[in-house]
PDB file of N, CA and C in Angstrom:
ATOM      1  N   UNK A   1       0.847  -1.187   0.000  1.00  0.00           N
ATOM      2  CA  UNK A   1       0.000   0.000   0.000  1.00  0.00           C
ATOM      3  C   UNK A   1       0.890   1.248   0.000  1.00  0.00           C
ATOM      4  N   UNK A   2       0.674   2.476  -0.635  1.00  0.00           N
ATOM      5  CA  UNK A   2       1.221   3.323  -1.103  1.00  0.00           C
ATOM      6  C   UNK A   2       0.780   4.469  -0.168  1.00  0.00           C
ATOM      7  N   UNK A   3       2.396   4.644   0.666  1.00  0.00           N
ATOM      8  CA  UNK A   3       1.351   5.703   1.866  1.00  0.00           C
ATOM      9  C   UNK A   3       1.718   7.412   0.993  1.00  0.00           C
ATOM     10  N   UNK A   4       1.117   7.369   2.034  1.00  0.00           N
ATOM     11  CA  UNK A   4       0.796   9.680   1.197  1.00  0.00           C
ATOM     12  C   UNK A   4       2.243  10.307   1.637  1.00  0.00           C
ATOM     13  N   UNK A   5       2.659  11.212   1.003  1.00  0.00           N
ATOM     14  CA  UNK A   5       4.114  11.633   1.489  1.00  0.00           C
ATOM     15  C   UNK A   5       3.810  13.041   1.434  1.00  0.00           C
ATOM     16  N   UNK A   6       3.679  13.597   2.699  1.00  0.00           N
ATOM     17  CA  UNK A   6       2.567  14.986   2.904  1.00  0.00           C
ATOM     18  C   UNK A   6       3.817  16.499   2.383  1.00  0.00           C
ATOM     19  N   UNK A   7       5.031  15.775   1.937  1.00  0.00           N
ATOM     20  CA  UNK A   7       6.145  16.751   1.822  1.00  0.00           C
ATOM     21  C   UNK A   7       6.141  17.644   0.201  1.00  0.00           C
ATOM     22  N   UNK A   8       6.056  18.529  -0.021  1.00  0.00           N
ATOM     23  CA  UNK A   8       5.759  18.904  -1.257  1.00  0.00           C
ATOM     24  C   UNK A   8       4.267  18.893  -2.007  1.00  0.00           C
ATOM     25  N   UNK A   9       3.415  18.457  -0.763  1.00  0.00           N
ATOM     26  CA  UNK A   9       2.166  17.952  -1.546  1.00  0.00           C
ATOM     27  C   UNK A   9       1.562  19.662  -1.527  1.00  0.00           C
ATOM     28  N   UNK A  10       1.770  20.684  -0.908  1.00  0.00           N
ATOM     29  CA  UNK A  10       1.434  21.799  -1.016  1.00  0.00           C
ATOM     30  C   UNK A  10       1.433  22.623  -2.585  1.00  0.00           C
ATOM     31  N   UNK A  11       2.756  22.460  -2.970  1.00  0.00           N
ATOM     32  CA  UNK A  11       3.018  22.821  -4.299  1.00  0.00           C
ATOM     33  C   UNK A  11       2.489  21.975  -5.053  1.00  0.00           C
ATOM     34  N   UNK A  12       2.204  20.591  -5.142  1.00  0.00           N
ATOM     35  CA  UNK A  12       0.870  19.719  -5.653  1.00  0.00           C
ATOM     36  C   UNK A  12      -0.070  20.877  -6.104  1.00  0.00           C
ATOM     37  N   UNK A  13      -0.786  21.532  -5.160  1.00  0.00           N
ATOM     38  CA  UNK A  13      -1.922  21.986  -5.280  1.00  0.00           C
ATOM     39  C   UNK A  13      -2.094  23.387  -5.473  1.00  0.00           C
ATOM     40  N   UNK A  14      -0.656  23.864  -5.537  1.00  0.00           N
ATOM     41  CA  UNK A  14      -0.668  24.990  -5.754  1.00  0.00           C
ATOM     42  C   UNK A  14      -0.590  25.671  -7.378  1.00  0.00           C
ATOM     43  N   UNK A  15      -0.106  24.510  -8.171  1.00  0.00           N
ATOM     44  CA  UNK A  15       0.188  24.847  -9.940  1.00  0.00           C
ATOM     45  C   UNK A  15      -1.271  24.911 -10.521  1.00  0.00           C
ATOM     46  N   UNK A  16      -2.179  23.219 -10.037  1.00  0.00           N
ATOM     47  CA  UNK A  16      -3.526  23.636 -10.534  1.00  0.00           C
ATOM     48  C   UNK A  16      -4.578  24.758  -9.862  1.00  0.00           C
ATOM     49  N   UNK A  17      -3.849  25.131  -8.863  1.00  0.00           N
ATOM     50  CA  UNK A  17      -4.781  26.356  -8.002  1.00  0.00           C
ATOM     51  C   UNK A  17      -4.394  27.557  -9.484  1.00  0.00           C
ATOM     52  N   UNK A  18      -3.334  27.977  -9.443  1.00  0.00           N
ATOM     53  CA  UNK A  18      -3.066  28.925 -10.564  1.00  0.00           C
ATOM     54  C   UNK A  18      -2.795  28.675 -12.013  1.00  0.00           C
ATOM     55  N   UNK A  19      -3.179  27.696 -12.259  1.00  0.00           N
ATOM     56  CA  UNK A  19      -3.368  27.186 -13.611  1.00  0.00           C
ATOM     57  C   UNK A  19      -5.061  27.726 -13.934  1.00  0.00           C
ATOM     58  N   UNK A  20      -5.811  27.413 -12.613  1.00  0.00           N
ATOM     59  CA  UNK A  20      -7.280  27.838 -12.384  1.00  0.00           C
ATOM     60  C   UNK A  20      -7.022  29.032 -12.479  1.00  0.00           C
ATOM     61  N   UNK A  21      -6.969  29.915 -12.064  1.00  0.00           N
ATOM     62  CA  UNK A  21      -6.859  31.845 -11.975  1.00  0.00           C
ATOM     63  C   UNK A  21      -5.918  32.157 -13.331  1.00  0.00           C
ATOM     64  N   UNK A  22      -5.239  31.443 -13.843  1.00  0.00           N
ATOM     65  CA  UNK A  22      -4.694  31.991 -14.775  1.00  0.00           C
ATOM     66  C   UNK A  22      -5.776  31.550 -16.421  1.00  0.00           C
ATOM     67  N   UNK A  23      -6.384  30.502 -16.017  1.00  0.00           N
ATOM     68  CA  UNK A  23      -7.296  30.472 -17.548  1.00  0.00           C
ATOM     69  C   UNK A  23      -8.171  31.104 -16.887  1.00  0.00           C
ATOM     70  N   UNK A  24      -9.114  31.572 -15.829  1.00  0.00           N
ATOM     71  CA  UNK A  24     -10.217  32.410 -15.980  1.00  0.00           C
ATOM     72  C   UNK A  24      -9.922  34.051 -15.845  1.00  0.00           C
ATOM     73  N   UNK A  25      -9.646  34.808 -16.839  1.00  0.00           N
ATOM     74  CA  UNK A  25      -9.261  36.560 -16.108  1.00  0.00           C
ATOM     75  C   UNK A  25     -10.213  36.967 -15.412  1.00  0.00           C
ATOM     76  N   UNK A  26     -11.310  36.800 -14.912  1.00  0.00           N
ATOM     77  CA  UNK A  26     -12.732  36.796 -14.401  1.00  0.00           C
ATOM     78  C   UNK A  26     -12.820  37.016 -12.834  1.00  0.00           C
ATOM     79  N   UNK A  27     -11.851  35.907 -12.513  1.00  0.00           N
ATOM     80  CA  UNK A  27     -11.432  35.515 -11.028  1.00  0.00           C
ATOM     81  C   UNK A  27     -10.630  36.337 -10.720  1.00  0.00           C
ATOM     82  N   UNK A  28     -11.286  37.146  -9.407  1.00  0.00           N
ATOM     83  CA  UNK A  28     -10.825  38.317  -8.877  1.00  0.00           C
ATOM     84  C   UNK A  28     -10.392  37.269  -7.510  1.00  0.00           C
ATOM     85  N   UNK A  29     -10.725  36.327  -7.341  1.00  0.00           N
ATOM     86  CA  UNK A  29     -10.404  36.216  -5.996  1.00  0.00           C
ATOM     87  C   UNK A  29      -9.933  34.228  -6.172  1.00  0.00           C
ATOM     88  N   UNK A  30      -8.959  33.870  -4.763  1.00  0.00           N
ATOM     89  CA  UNK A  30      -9.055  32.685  -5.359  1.00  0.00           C
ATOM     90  C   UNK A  30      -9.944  32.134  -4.633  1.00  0.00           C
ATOM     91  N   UNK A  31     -10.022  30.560  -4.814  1.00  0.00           N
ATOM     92  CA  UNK A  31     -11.161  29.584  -4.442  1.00  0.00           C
ATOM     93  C   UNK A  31     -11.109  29.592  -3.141  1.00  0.00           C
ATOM     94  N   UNK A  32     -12.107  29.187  -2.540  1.00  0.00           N
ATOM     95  CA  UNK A  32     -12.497  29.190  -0.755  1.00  0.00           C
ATOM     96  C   UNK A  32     -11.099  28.259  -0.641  1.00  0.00           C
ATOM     97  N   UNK A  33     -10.745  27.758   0.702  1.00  0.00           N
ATOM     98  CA  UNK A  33      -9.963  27.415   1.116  1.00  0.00           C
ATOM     99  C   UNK A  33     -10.716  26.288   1.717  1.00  0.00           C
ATOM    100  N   UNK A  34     -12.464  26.072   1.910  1.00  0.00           N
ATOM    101  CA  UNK A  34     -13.000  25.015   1.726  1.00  0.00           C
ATOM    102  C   UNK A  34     -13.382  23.823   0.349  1.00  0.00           C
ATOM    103  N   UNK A  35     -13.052  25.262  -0.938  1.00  0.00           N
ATOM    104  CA  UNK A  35     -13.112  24.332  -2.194  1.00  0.00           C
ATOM    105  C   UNK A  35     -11.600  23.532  -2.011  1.00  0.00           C
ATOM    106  N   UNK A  36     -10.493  24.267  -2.097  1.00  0.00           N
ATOM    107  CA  UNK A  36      -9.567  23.527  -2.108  1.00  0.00           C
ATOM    108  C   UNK A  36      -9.366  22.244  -1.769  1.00  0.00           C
ATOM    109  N   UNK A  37      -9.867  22.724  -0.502  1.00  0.00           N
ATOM    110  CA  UNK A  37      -9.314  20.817   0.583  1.00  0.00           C
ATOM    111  C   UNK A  37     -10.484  20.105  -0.248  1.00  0.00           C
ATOM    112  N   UNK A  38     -11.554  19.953  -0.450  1.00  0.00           N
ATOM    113  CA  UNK A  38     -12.454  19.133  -0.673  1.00  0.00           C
ATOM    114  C   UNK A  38     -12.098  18.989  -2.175  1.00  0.00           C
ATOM    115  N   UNK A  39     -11.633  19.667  -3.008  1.00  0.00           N
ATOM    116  CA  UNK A  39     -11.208  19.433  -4.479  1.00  0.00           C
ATOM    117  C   UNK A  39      -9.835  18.601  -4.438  1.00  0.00           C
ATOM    118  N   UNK A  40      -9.194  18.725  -3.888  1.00  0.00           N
ATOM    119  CA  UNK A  40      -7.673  18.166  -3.702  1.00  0.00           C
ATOM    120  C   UNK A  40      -7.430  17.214  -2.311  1.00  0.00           C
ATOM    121  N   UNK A  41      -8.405  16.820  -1.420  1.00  0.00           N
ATOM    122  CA  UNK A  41      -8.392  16.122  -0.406  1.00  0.00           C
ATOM    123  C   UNK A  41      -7.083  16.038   0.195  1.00  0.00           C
ATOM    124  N   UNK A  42      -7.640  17.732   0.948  1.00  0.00           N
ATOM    125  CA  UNK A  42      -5.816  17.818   1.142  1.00  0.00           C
ATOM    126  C   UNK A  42      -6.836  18.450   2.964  1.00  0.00           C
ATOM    127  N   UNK A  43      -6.010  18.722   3.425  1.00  0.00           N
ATOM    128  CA  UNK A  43      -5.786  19.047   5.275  1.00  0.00           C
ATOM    129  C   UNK A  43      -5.894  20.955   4.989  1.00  0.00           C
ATOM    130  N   UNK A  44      -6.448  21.594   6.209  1.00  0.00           N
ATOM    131  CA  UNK A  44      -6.923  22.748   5.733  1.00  0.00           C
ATOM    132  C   UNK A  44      -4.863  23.450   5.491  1.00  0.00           C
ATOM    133  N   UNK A  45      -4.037  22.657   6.881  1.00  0.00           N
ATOM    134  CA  UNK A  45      -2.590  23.203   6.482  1.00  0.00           C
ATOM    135  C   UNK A  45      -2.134  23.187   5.301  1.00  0.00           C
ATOM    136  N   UNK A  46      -2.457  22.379   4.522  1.00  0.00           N
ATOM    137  CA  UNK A  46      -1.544  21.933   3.012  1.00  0.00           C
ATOM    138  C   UNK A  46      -2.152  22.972   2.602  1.00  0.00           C
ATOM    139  N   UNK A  47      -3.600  22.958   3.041  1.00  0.00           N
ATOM    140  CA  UNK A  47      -4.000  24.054   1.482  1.00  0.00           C
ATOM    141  C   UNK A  47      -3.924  25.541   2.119  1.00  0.00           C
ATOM    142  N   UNK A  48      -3.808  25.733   2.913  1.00  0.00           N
ATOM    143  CA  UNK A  48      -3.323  27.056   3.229  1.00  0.00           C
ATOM    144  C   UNK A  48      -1.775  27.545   2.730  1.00  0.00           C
ATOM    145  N   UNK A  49      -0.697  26.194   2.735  1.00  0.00           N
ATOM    146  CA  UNK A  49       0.432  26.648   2.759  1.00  0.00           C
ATOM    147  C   UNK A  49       0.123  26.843   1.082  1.00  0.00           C
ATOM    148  N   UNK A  50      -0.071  25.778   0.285  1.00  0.00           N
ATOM    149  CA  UNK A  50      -0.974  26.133  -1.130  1.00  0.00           C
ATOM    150  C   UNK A  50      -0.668  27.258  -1.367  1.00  0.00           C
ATOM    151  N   UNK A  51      -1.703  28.542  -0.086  1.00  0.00           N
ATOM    152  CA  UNK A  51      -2.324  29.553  -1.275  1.00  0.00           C
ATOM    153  C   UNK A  51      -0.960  30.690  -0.425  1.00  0.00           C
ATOM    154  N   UNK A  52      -0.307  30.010   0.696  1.00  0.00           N
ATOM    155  CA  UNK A  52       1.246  31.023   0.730  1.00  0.00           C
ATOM    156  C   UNK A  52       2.218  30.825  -0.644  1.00  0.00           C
ATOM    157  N   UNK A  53       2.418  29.757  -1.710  1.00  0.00           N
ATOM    158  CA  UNK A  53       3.005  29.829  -2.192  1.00  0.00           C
ATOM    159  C   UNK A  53       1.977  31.218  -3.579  1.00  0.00           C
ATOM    160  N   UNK A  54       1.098  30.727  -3.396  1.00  0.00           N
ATOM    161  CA  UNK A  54       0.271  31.759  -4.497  1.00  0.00           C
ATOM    162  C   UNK A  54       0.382  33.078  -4.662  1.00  0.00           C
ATOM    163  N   UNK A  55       0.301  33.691  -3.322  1.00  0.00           N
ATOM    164  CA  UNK A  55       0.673  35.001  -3.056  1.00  0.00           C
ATOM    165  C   UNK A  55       1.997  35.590  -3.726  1.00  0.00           C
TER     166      UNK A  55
END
């Protein structure tokens, strides 16, 4: 069984976070920080650190 390796998984989620904001010019703001985790089944930390790399 293939365990989760929680190291880098931030930047995981951070390319399709701004891959998202970069095809819509529309999006003034980014996604809840409840879409995230539940889109990427990630921990609210990962996806917070996520949207530190975004900034």
């Amino acid at each position: 069984m293939k365990q989760a390796n929680p190291r880098g998984t931030f930047l995981k989620i951070a390319d399709p976070v701004k891959r998202q904001i970069e095809d819509d010019p529309n999006m003034a703001e980014f996604p809840s920080l409840a879409e995230v985790m539940r889109d990427h089944k990630v921990s609210r930390g990962i996806a917070l650190r996520a949207f530190g790399v975004l900034r």
